[in-house]
PDB file of N, CA and C in Angstrom:
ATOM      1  N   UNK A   1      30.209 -86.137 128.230  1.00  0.00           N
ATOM      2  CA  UNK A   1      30.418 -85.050 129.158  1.00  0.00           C
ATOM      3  C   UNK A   1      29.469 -83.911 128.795  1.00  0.00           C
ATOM      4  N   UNK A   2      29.219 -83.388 129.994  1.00  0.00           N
ATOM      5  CA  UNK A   2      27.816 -82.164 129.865  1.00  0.00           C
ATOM      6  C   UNK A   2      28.937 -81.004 129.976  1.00  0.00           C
ATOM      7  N   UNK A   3      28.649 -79.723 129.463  1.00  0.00           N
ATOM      8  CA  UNK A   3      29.189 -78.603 130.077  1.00  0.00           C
ATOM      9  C   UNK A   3      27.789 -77.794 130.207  1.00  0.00           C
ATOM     10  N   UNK A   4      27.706 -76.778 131.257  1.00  0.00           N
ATOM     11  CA  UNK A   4      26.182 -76.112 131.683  1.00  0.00           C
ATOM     12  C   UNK A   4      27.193 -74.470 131.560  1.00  0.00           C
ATOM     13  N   UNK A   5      26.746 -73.961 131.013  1.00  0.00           N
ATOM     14  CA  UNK A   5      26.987 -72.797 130.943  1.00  0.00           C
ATOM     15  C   UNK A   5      25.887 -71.665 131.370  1.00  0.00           C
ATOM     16  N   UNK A   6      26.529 -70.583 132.213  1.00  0.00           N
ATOM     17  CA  UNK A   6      25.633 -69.492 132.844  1.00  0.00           C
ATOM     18  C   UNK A   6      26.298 -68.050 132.552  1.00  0.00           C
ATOM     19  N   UNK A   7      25.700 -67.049 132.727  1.00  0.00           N
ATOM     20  CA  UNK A   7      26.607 -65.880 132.806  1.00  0.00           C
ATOM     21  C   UNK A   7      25.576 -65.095 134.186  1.00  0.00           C
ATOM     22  N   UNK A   8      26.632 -64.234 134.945  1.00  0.00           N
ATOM     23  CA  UNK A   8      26.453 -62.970 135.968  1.00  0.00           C
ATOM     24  C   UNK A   8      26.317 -62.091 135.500  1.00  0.00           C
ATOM     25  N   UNK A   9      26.663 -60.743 136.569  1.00  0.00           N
ATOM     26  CA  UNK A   9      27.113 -59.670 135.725  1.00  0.00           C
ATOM     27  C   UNK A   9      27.254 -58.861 137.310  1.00  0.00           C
ATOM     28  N   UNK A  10      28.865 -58.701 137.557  1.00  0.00           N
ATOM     29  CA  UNK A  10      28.839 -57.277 138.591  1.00  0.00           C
ATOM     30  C   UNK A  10      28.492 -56.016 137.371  1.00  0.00           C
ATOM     31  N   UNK A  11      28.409 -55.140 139.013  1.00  0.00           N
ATOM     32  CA  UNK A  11      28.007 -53.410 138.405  1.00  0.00           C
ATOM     33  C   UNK A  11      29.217 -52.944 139.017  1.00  0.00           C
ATOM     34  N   UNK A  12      30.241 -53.257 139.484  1.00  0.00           N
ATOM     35  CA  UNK A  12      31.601 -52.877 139.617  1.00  0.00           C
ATOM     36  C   UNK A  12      32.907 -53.662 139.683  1.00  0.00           C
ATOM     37  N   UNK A  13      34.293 -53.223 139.366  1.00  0.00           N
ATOM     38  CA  UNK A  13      35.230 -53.676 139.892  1.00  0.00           C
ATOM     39  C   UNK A  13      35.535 -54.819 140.865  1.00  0.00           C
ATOM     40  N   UNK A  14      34.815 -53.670 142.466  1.00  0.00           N
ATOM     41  CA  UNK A  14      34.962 -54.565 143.415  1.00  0.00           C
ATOM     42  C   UNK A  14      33.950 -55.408 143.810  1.00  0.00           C
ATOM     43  N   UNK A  15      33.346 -55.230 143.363  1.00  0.00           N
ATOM     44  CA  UNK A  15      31.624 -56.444 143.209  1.00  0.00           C
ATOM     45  C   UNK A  15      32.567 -57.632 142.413  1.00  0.00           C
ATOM     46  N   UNK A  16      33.119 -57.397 141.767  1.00  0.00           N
ATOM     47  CA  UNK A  16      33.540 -58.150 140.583  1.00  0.00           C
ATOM     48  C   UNK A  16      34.647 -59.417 141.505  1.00  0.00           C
ATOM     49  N   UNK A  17      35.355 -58.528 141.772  1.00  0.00           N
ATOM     50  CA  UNK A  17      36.644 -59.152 142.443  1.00  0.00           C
ATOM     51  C   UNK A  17      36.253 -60.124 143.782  1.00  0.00           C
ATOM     52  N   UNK A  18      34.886 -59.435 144.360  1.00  0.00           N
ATOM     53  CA  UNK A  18      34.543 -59.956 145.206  1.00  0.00           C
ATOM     54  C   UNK A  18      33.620 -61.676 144.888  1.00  0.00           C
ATOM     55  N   UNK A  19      32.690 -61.525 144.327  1.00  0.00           N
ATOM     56  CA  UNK A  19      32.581 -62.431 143.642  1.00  0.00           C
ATOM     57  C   UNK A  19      33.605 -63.512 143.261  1.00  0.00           C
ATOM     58  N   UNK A  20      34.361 -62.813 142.327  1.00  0.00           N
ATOM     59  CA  UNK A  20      35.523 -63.909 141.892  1.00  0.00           C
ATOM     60  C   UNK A  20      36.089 -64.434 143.034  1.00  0.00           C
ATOM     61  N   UNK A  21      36.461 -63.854 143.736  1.00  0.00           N
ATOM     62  CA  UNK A  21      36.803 -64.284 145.328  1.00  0.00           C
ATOM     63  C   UNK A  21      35.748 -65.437 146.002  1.00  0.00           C
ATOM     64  N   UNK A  22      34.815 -65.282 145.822  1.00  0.00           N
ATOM     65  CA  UNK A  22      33.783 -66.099 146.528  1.00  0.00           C
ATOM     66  C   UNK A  22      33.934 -67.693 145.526  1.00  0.00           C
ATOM     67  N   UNK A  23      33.625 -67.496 144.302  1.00  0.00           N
ATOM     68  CA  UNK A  23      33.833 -68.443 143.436  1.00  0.00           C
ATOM     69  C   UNK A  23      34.833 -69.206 143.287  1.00  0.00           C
ATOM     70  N   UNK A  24      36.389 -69.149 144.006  1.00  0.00           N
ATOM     71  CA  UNK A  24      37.495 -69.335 143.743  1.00  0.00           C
ATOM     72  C   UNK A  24      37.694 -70.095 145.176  1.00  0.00           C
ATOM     73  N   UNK A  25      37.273 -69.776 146.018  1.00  0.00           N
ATOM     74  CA  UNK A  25      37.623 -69.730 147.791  1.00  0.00           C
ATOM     75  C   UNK A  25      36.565 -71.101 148.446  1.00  0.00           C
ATOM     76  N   UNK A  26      34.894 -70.466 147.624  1.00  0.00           N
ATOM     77  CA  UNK A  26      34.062 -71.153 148.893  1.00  0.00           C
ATOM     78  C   UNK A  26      33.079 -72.192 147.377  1.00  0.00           C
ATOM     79  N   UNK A  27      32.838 -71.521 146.924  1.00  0.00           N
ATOM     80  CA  UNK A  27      31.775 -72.420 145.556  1.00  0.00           C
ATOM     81  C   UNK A  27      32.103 -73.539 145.059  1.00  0.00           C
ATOM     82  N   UNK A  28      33.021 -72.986 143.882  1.00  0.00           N
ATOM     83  CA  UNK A  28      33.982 -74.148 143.072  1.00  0.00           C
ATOM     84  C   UNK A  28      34.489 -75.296 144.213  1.00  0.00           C
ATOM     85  N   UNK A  29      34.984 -74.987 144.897  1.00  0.00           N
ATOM     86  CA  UNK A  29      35.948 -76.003 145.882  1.00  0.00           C
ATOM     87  C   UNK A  29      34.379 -76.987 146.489  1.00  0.00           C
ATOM     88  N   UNK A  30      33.399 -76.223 146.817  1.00  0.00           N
ATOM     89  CA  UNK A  30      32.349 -77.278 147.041  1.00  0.00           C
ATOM     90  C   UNK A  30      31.527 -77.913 145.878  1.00  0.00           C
ATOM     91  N   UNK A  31      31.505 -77.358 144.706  1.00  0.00           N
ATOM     92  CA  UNK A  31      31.354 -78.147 143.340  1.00  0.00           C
ATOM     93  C   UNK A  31      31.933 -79.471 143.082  1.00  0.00           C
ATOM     94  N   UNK A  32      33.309 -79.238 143.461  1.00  0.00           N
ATOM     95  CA  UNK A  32      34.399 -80.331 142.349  1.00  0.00           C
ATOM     96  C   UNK A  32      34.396 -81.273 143.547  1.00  0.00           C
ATOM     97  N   UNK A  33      33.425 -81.348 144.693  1.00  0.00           N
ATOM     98  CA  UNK A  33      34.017 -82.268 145.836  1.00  0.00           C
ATOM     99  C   UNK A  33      32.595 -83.128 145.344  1.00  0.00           C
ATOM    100  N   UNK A  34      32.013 -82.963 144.221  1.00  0.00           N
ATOM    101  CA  UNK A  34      30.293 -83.491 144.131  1.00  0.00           C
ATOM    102  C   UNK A  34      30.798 -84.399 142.854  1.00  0.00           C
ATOM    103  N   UNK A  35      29.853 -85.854 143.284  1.00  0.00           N
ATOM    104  CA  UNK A  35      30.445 -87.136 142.005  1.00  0.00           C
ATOM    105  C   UNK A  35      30.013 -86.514 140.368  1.00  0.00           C
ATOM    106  N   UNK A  36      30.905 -86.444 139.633  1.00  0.00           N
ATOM    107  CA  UNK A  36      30.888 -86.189 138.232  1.00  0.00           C
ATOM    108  C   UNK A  36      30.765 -84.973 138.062  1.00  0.00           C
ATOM    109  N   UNK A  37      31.906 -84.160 138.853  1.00  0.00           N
ATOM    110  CA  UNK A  37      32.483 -83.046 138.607  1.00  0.00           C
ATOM    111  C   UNK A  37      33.397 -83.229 137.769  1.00  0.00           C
ATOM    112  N   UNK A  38      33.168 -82.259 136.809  1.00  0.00           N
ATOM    113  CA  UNK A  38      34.660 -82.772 135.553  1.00  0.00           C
ATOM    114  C   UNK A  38      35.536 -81.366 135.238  1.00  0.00           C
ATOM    115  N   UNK A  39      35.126 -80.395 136.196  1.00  0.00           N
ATOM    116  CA  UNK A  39      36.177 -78.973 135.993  1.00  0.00           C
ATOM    117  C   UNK A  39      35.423 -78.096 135.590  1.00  0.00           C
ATOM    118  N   UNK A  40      35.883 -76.608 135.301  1.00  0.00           N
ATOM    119  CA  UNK A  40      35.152 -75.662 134.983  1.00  0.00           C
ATOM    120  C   UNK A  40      36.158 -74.425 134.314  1.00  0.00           C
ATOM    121  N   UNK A  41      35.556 -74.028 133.740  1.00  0.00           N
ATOM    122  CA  UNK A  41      36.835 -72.760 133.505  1.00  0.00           C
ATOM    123  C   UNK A  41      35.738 -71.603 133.651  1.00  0.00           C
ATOM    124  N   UNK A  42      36.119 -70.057 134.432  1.00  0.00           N
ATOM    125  CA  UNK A  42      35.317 -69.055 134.368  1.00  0.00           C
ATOM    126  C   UNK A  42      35.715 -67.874 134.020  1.00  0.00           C
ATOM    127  N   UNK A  43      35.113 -66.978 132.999  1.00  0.00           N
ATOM    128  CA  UNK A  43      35.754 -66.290 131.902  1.00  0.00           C
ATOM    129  C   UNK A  43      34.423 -64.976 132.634  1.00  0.00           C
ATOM    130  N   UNK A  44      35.650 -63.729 132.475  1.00  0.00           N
ATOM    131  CA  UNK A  44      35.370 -62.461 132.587  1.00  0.00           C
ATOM    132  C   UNK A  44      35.620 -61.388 132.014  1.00  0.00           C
ATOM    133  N   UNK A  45      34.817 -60.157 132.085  1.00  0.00           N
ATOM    134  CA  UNK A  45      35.581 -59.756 130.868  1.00  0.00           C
ATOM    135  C   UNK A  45      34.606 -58.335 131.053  1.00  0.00           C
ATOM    136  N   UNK A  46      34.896 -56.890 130.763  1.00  0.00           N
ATOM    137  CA  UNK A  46      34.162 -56.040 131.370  1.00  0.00           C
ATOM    138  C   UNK A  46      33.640 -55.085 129.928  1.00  0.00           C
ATOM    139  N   UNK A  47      32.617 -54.836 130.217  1.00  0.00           N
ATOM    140  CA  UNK A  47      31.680 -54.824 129.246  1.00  0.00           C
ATOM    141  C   UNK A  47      31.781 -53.142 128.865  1.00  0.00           C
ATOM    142  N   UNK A  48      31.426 -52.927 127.395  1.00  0.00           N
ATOM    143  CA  UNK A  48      31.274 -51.281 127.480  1.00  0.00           C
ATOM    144  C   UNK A  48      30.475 -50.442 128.747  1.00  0.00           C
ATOM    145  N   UNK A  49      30.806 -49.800 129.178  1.00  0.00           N
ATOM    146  CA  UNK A  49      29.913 -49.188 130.405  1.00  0.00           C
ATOM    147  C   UNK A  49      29.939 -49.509 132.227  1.00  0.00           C
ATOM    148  N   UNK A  50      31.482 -50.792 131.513  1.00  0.00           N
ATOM    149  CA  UNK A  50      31.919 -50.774 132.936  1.00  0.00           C
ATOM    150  C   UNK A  50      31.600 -52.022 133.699  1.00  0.00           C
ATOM    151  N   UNK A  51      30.316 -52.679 133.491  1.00  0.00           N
ATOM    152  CA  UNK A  51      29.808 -53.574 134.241  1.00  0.00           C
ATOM    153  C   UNK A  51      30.695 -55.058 133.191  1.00  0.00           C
ATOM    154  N   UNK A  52      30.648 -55.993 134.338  1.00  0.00           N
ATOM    155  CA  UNK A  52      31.961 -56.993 134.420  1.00  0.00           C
ATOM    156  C   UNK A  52      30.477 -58.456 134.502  1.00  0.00           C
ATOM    157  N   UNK A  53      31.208 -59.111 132.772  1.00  0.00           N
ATOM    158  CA  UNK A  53      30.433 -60.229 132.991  1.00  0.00           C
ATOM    159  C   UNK A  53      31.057 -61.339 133.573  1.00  0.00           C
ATOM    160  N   UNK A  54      30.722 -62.048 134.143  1.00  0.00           N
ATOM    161  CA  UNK A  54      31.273 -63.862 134.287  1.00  0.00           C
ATOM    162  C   UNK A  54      30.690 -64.682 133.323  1.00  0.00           C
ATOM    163  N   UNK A  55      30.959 -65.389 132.681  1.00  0.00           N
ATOM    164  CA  UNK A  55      31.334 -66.520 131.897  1.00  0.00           C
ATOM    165  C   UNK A  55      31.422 -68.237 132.712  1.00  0.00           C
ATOM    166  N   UNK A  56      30.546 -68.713 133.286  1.00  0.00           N
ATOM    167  CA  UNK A  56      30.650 -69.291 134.143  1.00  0.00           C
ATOM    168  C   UNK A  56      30.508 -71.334 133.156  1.00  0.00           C
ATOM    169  N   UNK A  57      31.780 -71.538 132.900  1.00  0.00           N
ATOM    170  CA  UNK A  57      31.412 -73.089 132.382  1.00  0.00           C
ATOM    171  C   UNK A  57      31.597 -74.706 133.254  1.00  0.00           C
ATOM    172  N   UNK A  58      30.828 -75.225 133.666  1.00  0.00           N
ATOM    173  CA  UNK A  58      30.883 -76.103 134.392  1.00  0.00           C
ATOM    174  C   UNK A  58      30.629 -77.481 133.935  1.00  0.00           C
ATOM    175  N   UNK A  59      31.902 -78.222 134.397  1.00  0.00           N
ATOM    176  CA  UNK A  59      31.762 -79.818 133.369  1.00  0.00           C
ATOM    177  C   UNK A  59      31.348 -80.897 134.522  1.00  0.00           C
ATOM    178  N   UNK A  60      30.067 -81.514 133.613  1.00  0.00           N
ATOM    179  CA  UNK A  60      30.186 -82.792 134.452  1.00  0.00           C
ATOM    180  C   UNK A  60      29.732 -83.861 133.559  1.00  0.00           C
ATOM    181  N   UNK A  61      30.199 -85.432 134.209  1.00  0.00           N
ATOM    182  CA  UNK A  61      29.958 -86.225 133.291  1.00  0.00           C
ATOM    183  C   UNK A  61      29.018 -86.755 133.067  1.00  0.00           C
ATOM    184  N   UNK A  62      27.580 -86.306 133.500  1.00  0.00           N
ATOM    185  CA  UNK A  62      26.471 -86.841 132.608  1.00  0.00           C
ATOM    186  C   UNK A  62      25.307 -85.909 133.214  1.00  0.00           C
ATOM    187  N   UNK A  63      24.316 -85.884 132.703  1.00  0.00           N
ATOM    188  CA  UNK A  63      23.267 -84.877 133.136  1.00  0.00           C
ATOM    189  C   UNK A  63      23.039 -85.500 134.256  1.00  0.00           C
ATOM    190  N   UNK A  64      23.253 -86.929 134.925  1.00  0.00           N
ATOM    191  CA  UNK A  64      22.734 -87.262 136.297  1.00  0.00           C
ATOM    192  C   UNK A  64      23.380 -86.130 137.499  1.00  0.00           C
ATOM    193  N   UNK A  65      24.635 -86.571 136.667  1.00  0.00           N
ATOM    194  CA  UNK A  65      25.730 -85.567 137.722  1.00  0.00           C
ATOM    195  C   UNK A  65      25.085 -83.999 137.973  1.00  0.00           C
ATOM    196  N   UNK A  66      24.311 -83.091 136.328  1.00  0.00           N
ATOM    197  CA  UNK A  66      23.827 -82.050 136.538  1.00  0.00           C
ATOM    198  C   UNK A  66      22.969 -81.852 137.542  1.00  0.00           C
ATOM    199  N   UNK A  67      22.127 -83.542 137.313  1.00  0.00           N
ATOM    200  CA  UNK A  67      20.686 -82.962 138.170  1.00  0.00           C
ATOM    201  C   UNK A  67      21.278 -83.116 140.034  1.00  0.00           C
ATOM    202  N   UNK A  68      22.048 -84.137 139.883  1.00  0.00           N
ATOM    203  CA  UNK A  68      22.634 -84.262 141.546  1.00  0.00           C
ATOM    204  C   UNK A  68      23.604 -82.658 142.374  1.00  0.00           C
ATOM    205  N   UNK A  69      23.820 -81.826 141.034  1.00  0.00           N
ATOM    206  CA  UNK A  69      23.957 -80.550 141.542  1.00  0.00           C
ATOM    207  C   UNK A  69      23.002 -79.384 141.761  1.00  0.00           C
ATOM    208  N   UNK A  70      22.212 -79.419 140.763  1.00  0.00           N
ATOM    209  CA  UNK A  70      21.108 -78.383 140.371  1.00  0.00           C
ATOM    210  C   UNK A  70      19.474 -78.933 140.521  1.00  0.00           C
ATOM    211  N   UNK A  71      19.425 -80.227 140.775  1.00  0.00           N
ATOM    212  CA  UNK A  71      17.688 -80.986 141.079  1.00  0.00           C
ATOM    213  C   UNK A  71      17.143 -81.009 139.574  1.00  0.00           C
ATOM    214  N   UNK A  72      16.031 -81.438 139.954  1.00  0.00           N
ATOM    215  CA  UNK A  72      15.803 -82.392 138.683  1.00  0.00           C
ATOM    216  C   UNK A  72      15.712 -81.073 137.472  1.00  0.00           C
ATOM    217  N   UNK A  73      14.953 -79.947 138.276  1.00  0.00           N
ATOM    218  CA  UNK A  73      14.804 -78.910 136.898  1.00  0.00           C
ATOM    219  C   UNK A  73      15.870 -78.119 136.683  1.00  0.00           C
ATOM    220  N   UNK A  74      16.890 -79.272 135.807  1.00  0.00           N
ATOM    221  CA  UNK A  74      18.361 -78.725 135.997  1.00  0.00           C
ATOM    222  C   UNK A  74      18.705 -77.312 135.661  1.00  0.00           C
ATOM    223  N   UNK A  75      17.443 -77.002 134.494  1.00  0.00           N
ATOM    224  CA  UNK A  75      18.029 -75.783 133.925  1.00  0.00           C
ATOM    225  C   UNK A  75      18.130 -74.996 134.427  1.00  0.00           C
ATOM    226  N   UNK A  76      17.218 -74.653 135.610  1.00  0.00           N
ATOM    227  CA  UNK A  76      17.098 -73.711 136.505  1.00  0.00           C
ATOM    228  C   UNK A  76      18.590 -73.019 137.174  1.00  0.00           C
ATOM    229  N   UNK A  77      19.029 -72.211 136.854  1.00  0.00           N
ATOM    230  CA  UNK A  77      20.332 -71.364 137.551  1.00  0.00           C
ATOM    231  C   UNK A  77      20.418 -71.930 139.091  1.00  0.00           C
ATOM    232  N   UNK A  78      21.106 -72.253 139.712  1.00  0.00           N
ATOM    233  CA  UNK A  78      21.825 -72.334 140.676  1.00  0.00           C
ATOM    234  C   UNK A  78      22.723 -71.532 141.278  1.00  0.00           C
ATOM    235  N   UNK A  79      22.097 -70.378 142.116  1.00  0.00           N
ATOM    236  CA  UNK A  79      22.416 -69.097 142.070  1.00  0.00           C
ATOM    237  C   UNK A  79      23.057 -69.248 143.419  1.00  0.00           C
ATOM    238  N   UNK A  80      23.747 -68.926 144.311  1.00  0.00           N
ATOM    239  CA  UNK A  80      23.917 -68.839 146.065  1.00  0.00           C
ATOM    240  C   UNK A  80      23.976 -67.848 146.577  1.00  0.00           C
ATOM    241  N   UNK A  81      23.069 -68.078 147.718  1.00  0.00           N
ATOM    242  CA  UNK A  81      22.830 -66.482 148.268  1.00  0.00           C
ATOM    243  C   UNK A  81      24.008 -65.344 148.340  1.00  0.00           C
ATOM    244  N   UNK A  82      25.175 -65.500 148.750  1.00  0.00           N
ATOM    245  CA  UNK A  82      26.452 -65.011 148.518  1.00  0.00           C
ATOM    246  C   UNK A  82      26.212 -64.176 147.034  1.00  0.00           C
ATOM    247  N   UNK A  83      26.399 -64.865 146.124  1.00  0.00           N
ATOM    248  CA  UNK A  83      26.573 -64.923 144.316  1.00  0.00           C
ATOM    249  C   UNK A  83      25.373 -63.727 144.545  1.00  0.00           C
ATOM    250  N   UNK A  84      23.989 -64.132 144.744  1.00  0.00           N
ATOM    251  CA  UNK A  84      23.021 -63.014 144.624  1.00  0.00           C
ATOM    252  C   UNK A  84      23.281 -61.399 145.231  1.00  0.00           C
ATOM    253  N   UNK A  85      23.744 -61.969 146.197  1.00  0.00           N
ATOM    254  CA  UNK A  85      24.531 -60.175 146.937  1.00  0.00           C
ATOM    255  C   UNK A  85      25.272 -59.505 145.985  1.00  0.00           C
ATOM    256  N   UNK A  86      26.303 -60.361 145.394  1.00  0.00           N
ATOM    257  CA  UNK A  86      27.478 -60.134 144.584  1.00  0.00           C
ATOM    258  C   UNK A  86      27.355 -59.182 143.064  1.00  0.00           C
ATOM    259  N   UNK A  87      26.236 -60.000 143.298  1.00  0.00           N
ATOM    260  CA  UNK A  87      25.811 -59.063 141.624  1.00  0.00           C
ATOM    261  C   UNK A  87      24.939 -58.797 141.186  1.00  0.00           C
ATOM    262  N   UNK A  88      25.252 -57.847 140.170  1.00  0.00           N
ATOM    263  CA  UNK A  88      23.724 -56.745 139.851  1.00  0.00           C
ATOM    264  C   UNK A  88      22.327 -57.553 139.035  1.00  0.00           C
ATOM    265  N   UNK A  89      22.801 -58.622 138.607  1.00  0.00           N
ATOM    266  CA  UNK A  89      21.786 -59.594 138.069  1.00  0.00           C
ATOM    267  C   UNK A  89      22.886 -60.805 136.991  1.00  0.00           C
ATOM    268  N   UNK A  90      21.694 -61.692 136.821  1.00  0.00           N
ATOM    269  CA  UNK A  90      21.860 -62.891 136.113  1.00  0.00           C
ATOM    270  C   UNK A  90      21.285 -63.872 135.360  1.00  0.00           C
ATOM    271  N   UNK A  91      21.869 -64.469 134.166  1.00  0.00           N
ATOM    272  CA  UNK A  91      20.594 -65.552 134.266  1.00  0.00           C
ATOM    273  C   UNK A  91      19.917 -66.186 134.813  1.00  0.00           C
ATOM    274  N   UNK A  92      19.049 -67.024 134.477  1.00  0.00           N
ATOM    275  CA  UNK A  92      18.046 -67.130 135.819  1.00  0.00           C
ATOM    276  C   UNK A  92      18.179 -68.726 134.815  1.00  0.00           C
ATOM    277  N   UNK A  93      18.380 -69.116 134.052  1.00  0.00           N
ATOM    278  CA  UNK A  93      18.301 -70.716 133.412  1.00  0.00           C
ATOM    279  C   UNK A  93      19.973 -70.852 132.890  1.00  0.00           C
ATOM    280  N   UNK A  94      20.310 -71.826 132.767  1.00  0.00           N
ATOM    281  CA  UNK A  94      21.565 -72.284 132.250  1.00  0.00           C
ATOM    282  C   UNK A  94      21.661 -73.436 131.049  1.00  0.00           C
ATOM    283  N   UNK A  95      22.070 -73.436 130.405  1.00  0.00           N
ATOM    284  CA  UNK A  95      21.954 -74.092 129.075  1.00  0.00           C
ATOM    285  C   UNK A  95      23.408 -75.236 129.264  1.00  0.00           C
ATOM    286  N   UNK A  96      22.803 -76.299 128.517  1.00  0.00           N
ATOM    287  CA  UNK A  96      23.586 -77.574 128.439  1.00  0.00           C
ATOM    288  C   UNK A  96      23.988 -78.146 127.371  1.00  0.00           C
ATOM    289  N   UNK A  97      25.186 -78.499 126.923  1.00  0.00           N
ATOM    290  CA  UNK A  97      25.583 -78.937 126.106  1.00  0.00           C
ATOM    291  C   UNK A  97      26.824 -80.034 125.930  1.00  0.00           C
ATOM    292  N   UNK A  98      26.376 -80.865 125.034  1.00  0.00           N
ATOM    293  CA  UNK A  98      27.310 -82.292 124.945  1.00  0.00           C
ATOM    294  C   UNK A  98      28.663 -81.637 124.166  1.00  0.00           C
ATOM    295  N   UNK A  99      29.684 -81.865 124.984  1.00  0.00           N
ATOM    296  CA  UNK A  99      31.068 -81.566 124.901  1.00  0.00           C
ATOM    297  C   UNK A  99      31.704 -82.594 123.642  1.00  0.00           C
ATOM    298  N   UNK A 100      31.463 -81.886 122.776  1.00  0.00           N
ATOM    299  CA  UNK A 100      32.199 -83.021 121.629  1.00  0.00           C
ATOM    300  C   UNK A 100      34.123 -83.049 120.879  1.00  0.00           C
ATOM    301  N   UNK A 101      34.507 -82.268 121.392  1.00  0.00           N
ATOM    302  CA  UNK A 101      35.489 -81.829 121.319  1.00  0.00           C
ATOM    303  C   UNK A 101      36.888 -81.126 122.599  1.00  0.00           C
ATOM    304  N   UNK A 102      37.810 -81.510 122.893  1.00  0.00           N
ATOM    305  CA  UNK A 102      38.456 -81.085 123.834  1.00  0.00           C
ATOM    306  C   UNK A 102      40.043 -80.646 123.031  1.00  0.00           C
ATOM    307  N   UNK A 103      40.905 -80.438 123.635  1.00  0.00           N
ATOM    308  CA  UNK A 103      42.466 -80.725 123.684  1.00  0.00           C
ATOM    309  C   UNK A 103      43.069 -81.444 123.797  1.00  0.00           C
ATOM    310  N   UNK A 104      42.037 -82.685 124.362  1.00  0.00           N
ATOM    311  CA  UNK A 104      42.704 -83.928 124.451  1.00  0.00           C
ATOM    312  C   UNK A 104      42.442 -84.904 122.879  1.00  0.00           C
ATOM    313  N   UNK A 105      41.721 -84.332 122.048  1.00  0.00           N
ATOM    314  CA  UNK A 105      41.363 -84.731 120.986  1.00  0.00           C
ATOM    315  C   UNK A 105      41.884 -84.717 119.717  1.00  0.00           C
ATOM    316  N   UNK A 106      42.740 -83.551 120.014  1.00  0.00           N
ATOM    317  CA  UNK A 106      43.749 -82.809 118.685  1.00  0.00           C
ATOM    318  C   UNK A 106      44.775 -83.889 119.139  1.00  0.00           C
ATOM    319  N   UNK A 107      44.953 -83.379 117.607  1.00  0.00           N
ATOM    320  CA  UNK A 107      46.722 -84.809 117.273  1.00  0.00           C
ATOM    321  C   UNK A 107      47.625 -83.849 117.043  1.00  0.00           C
TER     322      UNK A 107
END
C-alpha cells in the first residue's frame, strides 16, 4: 500500500471550512470511486498567525493506482480548480510512501 501525502494552506477560517467542505462533499467521494483507492484521513490544524493547514493523506494500493489518479508524473500535486480558489497556496509535489505499519497490525 502507497500513502501520497500533500499539505494546503487556507488564509482563513472560512476559506478553511470551505475547502473542507469541498473535500468532504465533491473530491474524496470522486477519489474512493477510482480502482485502488484504499482511504484517506485529512488532518488540520491552524497555524501560529491564523492560517489553517490541511494535512492531506491518501491510500492506494500500488503506485499503478497513484499514477491512474495523478498520470504518470505522479508526484506532481493534483490540485482542482475548486481546491486552487480555496486556498492561499500549496504544495506543488506530493511525496509517497510504502505503508508498513497499520492498526490492523498491532496484537
Amino acid at each position: 500500500m502507497i500513502a501520497r501525502i500533500w499539505r494546503g494552506f487556507a488564509a482563513s477560517p472560512e476559506a478553511a471550512d470551505a475547502y473542507q467542505a469541498f473535500l468532504r462533499d465533491s473530491f474524496l467521494p470522486a477519489a474512493a470511486r477510482l480502482a485502488g483507492f484504499a482511504g484517506v484521513h485529512v488532518l488540520r490544524r491552524t497555524l501560529p498567525g491564523g492560517e489553517i493547514e490541511f494535512t492531506t493523506i491518501t491510500r492506494f494500493a500500488s503506485l499503478d493506482a497513484v499514477r491512474a489518479f495523478a498520470g504518470d508524473d505522479y508526484e506532481i500535486a493534483n490540485v482542482a480548480p475548486r481546491a486552487r480558489a480555496l486556498l492561499a497556496h500549496f504544495q506543488t509535489s506530493c511525496s509517497h510512501h510504502d505503508v508498513v505499519l497499520t492498526e490492523t497490525d498491532l496484537a
